[in-house]
Protein backbone atom coordinates (compact mmCIF):
# COMPACT_ATOMS: atom_id res chain seq x y z
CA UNK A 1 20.92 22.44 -29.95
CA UNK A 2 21.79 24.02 -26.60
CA UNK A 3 25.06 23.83 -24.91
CA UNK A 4 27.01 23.76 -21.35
CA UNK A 5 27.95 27.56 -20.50
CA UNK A 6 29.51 28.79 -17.84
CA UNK A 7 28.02 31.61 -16.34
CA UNK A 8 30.01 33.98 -14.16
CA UNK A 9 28.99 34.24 -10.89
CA UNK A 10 27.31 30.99 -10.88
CA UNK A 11 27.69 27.27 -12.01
CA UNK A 12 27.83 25.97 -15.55
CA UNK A 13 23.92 25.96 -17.21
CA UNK A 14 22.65 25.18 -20.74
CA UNK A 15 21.78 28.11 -22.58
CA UNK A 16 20.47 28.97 -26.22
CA UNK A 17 22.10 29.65 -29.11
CA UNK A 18 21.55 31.73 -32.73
CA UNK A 19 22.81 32.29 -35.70
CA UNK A 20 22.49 35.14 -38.14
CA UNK A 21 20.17 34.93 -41.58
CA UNK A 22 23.17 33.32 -43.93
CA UNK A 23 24.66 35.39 -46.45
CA UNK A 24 23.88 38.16 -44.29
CA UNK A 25 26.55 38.30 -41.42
CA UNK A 26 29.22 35.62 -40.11
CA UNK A 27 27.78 32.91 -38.16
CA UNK A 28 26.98 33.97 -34.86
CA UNK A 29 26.85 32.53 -31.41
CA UNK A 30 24.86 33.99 -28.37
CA UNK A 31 26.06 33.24 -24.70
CA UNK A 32 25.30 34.70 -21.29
CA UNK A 33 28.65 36.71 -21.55
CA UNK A 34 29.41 38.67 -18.02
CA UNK A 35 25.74 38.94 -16.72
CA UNK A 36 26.30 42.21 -14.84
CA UNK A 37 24.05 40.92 -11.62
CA UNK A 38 26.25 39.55 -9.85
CA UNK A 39 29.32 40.97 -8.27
CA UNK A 40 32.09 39.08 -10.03
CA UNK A 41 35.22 39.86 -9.70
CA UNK A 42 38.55 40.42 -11.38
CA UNK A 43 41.73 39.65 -9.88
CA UNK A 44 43.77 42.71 -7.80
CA UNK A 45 41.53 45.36 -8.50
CA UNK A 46 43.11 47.64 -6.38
CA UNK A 47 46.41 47.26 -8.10
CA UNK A 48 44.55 47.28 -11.69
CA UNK A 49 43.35 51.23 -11.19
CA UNK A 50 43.60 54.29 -9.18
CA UNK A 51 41.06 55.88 -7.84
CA UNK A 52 41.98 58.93 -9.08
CA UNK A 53 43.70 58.63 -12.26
CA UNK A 54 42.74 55.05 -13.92
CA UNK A 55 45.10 56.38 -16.90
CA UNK A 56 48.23 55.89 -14.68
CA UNK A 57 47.91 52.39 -13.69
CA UNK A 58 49.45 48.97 -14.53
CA UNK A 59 47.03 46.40 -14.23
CA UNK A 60 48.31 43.06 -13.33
CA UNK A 61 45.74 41.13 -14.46
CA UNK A 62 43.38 43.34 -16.78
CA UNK A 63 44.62 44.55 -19.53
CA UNK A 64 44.49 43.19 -22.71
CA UNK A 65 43.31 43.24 -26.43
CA UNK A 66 39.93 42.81 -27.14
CA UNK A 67 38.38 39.42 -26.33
CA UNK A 68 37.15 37.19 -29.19
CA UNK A 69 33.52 36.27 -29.58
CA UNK A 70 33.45 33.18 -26.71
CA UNK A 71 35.88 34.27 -24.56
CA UNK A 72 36.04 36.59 -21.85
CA UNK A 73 37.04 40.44 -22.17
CA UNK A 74 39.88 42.36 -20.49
CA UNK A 75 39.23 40.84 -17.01
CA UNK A 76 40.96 37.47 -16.06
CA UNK A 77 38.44 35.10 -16.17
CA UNK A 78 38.13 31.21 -17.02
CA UNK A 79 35.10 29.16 -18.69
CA UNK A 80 34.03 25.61 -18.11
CA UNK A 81 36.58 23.11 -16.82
CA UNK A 82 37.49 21.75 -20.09
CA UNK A 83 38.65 25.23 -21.15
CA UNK A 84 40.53 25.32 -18.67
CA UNK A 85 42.48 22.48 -18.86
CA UNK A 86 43.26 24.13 -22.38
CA UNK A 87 44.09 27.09 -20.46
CA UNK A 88 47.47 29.29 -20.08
CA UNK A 89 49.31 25.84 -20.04
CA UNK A 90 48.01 25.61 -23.63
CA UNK A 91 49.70 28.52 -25.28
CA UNK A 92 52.71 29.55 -22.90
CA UNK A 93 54.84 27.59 -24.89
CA UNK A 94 55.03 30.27 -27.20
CA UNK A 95 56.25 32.62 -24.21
CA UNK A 96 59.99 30.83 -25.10
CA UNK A 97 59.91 32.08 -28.03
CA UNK A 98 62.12 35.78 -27.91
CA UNK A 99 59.89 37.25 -30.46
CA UNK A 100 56.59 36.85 -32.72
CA UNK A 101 55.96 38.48 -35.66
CA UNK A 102 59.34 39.04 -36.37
CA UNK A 103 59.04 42.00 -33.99
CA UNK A 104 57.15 41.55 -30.59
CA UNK A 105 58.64 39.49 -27.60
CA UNK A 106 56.47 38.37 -24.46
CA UNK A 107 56.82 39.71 -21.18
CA UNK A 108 58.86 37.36 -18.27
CA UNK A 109 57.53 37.11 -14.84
CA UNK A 110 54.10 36.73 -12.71
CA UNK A 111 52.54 39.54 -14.37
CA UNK A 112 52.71 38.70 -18.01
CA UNK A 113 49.60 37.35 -18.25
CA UNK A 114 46.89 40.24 -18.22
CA UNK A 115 43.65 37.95 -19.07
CA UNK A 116 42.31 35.15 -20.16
CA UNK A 117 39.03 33.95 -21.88
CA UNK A 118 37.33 30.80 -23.67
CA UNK A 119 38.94 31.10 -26.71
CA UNK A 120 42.03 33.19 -26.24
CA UNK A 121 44.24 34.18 -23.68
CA UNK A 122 46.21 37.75 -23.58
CA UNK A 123 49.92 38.20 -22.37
CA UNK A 124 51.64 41.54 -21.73
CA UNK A 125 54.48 42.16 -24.62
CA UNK A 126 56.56 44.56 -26.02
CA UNK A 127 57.57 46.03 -29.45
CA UNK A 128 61.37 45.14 -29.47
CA UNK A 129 62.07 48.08 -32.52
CA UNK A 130 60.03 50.96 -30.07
CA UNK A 131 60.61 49.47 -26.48
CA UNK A 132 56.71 50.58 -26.11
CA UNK A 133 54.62 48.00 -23.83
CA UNK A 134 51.54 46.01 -25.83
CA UNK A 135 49.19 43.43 -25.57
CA UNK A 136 49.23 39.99 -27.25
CA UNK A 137 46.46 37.88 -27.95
CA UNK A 138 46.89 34.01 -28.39
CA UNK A 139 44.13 31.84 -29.77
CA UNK A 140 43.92 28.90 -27.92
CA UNK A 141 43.89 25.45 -30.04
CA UNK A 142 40.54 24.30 -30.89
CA UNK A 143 38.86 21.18 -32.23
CA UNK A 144 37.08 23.23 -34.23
CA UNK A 145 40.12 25.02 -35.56
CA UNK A 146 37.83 26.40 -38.64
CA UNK A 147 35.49 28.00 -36.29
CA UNK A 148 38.69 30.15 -34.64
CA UNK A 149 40.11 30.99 -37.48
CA UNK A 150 36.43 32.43 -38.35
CA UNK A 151 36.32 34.32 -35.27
CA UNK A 152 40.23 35.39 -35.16
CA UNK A 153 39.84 36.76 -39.04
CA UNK A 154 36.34 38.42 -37.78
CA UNK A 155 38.34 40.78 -34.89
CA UNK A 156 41.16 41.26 -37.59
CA UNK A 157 38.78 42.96 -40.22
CA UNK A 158 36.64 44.98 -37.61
CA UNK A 159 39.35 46.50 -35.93
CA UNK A 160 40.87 47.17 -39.67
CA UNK A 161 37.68 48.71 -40.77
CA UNK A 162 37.46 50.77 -37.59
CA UNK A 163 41.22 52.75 -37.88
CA UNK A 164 39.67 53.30 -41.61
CA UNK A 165 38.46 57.28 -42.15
CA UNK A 166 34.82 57.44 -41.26
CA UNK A 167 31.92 58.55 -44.31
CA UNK A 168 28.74 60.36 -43.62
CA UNK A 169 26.05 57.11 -43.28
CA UNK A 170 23.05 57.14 -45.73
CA UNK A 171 20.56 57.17 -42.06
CA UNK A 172 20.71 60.69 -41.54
CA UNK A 173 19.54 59.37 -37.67
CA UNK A 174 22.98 58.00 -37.02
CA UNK A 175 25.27 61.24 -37.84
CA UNK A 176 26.01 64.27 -35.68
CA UNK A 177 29.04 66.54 -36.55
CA UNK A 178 30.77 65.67 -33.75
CA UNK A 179 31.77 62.57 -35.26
CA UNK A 180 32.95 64.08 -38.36
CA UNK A 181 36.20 65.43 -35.89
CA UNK A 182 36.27 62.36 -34.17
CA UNK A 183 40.04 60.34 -34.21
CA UNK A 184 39.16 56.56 -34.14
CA UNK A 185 42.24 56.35 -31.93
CA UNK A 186 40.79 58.16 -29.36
CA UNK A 187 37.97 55.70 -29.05
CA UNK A 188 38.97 52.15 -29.74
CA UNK A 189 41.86 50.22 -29.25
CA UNK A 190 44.75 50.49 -31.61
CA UNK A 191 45.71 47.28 -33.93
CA UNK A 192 49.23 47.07 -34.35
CA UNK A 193 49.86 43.42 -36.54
CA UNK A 194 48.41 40.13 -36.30
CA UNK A 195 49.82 36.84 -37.47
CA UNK A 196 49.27 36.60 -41.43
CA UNK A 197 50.01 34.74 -44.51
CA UNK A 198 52.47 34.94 -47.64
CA UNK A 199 49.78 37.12 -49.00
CA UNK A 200 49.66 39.41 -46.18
CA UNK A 201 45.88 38.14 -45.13
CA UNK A 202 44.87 37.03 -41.75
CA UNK A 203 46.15 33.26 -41.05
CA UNK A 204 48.37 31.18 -38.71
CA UNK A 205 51.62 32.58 -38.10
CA UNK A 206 54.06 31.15 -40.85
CA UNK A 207 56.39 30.26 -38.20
CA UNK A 208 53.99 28.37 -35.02
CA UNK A 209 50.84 27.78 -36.62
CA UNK A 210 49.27 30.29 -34.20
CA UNK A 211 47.30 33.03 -33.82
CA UNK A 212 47.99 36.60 -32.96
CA UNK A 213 46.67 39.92 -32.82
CA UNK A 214 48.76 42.29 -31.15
CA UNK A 215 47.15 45.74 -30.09
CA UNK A 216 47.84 49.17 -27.91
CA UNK A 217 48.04 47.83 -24.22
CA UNK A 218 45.20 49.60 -21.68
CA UNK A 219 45.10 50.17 -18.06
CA UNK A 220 42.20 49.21 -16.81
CA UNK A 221 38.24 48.40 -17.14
CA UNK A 222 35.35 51.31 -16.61
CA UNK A 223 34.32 48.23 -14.23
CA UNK A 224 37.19 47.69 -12.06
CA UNK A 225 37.68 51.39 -11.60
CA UNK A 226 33.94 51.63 -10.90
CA UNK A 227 34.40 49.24 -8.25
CA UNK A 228 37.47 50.08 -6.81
CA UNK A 229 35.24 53.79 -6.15
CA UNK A 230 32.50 52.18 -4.51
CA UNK A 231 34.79 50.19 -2.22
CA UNK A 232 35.93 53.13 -1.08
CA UNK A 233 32.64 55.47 -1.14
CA UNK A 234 33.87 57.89 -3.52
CA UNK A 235 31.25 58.78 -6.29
CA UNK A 236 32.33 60.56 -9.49
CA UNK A 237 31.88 63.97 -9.83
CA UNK A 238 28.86 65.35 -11.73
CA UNK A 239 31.15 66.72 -14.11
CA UNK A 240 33.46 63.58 -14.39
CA UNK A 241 30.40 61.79 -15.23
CA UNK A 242 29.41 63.59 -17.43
CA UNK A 243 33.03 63.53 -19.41
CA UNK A 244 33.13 59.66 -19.52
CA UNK A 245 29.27 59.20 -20.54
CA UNK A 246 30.29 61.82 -23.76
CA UNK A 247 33.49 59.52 -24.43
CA UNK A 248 31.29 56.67 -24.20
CA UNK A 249 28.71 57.48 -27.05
CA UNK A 250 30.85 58.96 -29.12
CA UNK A 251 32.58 55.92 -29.40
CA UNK A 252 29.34 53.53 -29.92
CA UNK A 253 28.04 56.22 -32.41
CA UNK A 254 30.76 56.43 -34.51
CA UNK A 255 30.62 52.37 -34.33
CA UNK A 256 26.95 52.83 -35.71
CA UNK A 257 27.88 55.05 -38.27
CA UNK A 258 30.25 52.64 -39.55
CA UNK A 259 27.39 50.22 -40.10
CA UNK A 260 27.58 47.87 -36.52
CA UNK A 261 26.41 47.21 -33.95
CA UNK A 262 27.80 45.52 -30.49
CA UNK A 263 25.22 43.99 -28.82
CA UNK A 264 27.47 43.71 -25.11
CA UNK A 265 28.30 47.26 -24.30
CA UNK A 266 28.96 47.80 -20.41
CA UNK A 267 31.77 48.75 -18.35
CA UNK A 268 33.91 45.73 -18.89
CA UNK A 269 34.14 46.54 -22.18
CA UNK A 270 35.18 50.14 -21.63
CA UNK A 271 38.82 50.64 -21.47
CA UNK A 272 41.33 53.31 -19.74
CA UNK A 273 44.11 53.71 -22.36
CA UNK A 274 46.10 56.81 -23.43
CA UNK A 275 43.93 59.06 -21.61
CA UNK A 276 40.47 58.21 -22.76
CA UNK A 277 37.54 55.53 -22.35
CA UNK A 278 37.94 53.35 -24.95
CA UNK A 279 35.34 50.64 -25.96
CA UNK A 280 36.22 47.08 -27.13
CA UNK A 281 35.07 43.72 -27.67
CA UNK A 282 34.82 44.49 -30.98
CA UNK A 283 34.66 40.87 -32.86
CA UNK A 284 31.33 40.48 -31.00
CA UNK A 285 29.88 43.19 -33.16
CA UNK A 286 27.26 42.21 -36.24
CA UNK A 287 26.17 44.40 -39.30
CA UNK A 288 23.22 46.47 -38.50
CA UNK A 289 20.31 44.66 -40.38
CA UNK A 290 21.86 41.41 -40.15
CA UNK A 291 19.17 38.81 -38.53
CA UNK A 292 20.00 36.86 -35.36
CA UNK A 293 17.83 33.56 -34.67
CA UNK A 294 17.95 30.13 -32.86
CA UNK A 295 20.64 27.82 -34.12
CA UNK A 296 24.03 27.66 -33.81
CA UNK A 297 25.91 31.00 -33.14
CA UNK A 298 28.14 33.34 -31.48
CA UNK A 299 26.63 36.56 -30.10
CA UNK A 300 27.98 38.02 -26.38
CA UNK A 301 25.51 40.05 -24.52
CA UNK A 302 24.38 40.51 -20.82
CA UNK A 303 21.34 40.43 -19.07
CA UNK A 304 21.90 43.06 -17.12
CA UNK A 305 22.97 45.27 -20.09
CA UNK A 306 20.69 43.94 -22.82
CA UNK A 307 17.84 45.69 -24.30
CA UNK A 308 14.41 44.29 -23.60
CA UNK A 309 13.88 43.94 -27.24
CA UNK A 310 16.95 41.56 -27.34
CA UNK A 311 15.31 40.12 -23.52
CA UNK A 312 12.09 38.96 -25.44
CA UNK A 313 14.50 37.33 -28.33
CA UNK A 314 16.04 35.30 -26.09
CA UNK A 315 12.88 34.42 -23.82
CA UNK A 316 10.53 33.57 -27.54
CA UNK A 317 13.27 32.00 -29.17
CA UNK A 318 12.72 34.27 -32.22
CA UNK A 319 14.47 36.11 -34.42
CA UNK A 320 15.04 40.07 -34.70
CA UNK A 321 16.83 42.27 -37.04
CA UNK A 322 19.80 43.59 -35.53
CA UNK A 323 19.46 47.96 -35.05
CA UNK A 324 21.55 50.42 -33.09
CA UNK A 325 18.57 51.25 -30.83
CA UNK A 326 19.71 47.92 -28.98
CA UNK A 327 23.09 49.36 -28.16
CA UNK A 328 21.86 52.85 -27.29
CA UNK A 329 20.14 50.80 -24.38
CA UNK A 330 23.46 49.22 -23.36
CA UNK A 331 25.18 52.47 -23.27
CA UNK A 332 22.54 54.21 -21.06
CA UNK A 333 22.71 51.29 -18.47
CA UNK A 334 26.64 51.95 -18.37
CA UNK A 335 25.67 55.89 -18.04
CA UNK A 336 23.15 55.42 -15.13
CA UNK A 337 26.14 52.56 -13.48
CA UNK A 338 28.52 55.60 -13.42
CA UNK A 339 26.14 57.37 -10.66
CA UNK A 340 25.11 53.73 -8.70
CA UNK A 341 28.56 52.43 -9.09
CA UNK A 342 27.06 48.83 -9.29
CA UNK A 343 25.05 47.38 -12.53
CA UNK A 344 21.57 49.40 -12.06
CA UNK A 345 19.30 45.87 -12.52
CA UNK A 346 21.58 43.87 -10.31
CA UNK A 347 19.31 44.07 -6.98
CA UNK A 348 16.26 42.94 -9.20
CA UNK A 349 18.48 40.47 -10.51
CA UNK A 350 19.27 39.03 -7.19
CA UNK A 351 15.36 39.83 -5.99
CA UNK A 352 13.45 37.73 -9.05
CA UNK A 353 16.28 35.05 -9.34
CA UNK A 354 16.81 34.00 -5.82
CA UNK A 355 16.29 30.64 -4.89
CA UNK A 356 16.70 29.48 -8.63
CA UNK A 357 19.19 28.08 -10.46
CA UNK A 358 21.82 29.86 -12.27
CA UNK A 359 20.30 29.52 -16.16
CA UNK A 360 16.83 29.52 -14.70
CA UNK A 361 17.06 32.97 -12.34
CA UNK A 362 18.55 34.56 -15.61
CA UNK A 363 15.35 33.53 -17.69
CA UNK A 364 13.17 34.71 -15.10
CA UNK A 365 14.89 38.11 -15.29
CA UNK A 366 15.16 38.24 -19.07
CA UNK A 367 11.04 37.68 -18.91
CA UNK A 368 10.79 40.57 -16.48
CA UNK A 369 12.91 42.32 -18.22
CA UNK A 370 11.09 41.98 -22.05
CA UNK A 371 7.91 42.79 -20.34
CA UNK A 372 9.56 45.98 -18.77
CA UNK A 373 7.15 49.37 -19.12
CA UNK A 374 9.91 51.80 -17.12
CA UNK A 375 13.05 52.31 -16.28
CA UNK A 376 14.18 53.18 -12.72
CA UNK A 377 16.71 56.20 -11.84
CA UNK A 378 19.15 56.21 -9.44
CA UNK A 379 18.23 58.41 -6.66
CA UNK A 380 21.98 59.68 -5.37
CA UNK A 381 23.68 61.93 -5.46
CA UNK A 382 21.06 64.69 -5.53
CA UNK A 383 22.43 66.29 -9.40
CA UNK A 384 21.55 62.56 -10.74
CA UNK A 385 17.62 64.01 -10.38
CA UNK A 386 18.52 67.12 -12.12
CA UNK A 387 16.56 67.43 -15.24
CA UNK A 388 18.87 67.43 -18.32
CA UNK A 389 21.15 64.19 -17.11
CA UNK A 390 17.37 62.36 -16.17
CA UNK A 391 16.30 63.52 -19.74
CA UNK A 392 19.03 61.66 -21.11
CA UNK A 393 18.37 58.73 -19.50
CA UNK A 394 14.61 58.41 -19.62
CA UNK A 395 14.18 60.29 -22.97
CA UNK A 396 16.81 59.58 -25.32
CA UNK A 397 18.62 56.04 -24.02
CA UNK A 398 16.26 53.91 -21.31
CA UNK A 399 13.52 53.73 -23.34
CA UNK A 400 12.02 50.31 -22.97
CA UNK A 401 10.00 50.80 -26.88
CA UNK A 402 13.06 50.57 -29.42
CA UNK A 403 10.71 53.21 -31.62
CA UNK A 404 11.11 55.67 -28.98
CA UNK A 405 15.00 54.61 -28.30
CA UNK A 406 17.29 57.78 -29.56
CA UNK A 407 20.02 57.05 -31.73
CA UNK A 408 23.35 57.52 -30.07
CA UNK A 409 24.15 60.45 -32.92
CA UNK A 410 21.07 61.98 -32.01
CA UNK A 411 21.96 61.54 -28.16
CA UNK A 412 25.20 63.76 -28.80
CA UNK A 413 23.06 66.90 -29.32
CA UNK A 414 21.09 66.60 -25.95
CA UNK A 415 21.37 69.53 -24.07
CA UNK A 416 23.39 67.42 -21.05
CA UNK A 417 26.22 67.21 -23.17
CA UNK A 418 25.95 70.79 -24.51
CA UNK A 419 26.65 72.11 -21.27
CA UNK A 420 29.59 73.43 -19.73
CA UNK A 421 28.99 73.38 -16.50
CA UNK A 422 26.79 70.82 -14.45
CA UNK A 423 24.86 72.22 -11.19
């Protein structure tokens, strides 16, 4: 059974939805998350990043925990009109309160809240025992209160699995050394507490009945700062590209090595914080091997980001077995958006989906897109052509056969990211 979504960039549509095998994962829900092909945009960009150093801002409306499955990621942004109308309004009740969790208090004043999404919305808070600034997620109330507390427990055990030490994965395809001296903190956002039961286990808070997860607080998105450059002509260096593609698959390979996979990797879900690109959205991921099929689910991906494999899936109304290979894709998109400063597909996008609607455009592309044979470059700068960065792109990551795709492990040990110096 299809539902209304709202699809950014364009008016609400009907769209399909899946579920994985059962036993095998947690139910699961596709939507058209953030498409990627159309230039939305998040609120005060230019006051959410500098251009030069995205690690020193404080963003006024985009920064946040990670979204839940449903919602929308670190980037203000609303759904349909009935979620809005259980919107901010809903939860900022709990702003009166002077502390949660027996230890974090909300921020006061017009820029306390950093982002909201379908499901959740995320205030800017602080840890009254350290004074240090973080980021608190509220779930909104739901009529299908089950279904959040599915989705709310879901982030809560990822994002505990993922501070966990990492051990050497069975597929020898998805380990490199590098990730055995890998921090986890250094590539995904910190969870600090989360509302709980007597037992200590994921629930409502004991006190409001609500929900909270409370995490590290971040500066800014890998697509606002990508933006804010292009507004003001300023590529990235060879070298600094090179630096934040590296942070980038580290982060997804270690992911894989752990056993998921995210299936909506692109610069909205990169995060500035503490230094380094960190990626989240992490209670969107699914168990590699699980299988996703029509029915009633809640998997996040976007067109412009999605792997043909996942294209044709959606197009056929299939099912697939969930693998790596379909982030490796996602990650290589984000790579080649670092030189173009603008979603790579989003000019086809526009080109095959004009004069349609919304839901049907975006089906038209997602059939180009399945039947794709090769991937376009971008063309500038000039070092973008040079032949170990193009290699990486057309030989290890934007490879339309998923056979052919490199693992992100085996990606690490190309010989762009061996060098220290770029021409």
């Amino acid at each position: 059974m299809a539902q209304a979504i709202s699809i950014e960039g364009g008016p609400s549509s009907r769209a399909k939805q899946w579920r994985s095998t059962p036993g095998v994962d947690e139910p699961l829900r596709a939507r058209f998350g953030d498409m990627g092909c159309v230039d939305s945009k998040s609120p005060n960009p230019t006051e959410s990043c500098s251009i030069d150093n995205p690690a020193t801002a404080v963003s006024k409306g985009n920064q946040s925990a990670p979204a839940s499955p449903g919602s929308s990621t670190q980037s203000t942004r609303t759904g349909s009109k009935s979620d809005s109308r259980m919107s901010t309004s809903s939860v900022a009740s709990e702003r009166s309160r002077e502390s949660i969790l027996g230890r974090f208090a909300f921020a006061k004043g017009d820029k306390a809240l950093l982002g909201e999404g379908t499901s959740s919305v995320c205030y800017l808070g602080s840890d009254v025992e350290t004074g240090d600034a973080v980021a608190i997620k509220v779930y909104k109330p739901s009529r299908k209160g089950s279904a959040t507390l599915a989705k709310f427990k879901r982030q809560v055990s990822v994002l505990q699995e993922l501070q966990r030490p990492l051990e050497r994965p069975a597929e020898e395809a998805l380990w490199c050394e590098e990730l055995a001296s890998a921090d986890p903190a250094d590539l995904f956002l910190k969870l600090l507490d989360f509302s709980k039961d007597s037992d200590g286990e994921p629930a409502p808070d004991q006190a409001d009945g609500r929900l909270y997860i409370v995490t590290e607080l971040a500066q800014c998105t890998l697509k606002d700062w990508l933006r804010l450059r292009s507004q003001r002509s300023s590529p990235l260096s060879a070298e600094s590209v090179r630096k934040i593609a590296g942070e980038v698959v580290l982060a997804t390979a270690w992911l894989h090595a752990k056993g998921f996979v995210h299936l909506d990797i692109k610069p909205e879900n990169i995060m500035m914080c503490g230094g380094r690109w960190k990626l989240i959205d992490m209670d969107g991921c699914v168990r590699a091997g699980s299988v996703i099929k029509m029915y009633n689910s809640s998997v996040s991906f976007s067109p412009c980001y999605c792997a043909p494999e996942f294209a044709r899936l959606v197009v056929k109304g299939s099912s697939m077995v969930v693998k790596p290979s379909m982030d490796a894709w996602s990650v290589g998109m984000t790579i080649a958006e670092l030189v173009n400063l603008c979603p790579l597909l989003r000019a086809k996008y526009q080109q095959i989906s004009a004069g349609q609607s919304a839901q049907a455009g975006t089906m038209s592309f997602l059939k180009w897109l399945g039947a794709m044979q090769a991937m376009g470059l971008p063309r500038r700068p000039a070092w973008s052509q040079e032949g170990q960065f193009k290699a990486l792109l057309y030989t290890c990551l934007l490879v339309p056969d998923p056979e052919f795709r490199n693992t992100l492990a085996q990606s690490l040990r190309a010989p762009y990211f061996r060098r220290q110096n770029m021409g």
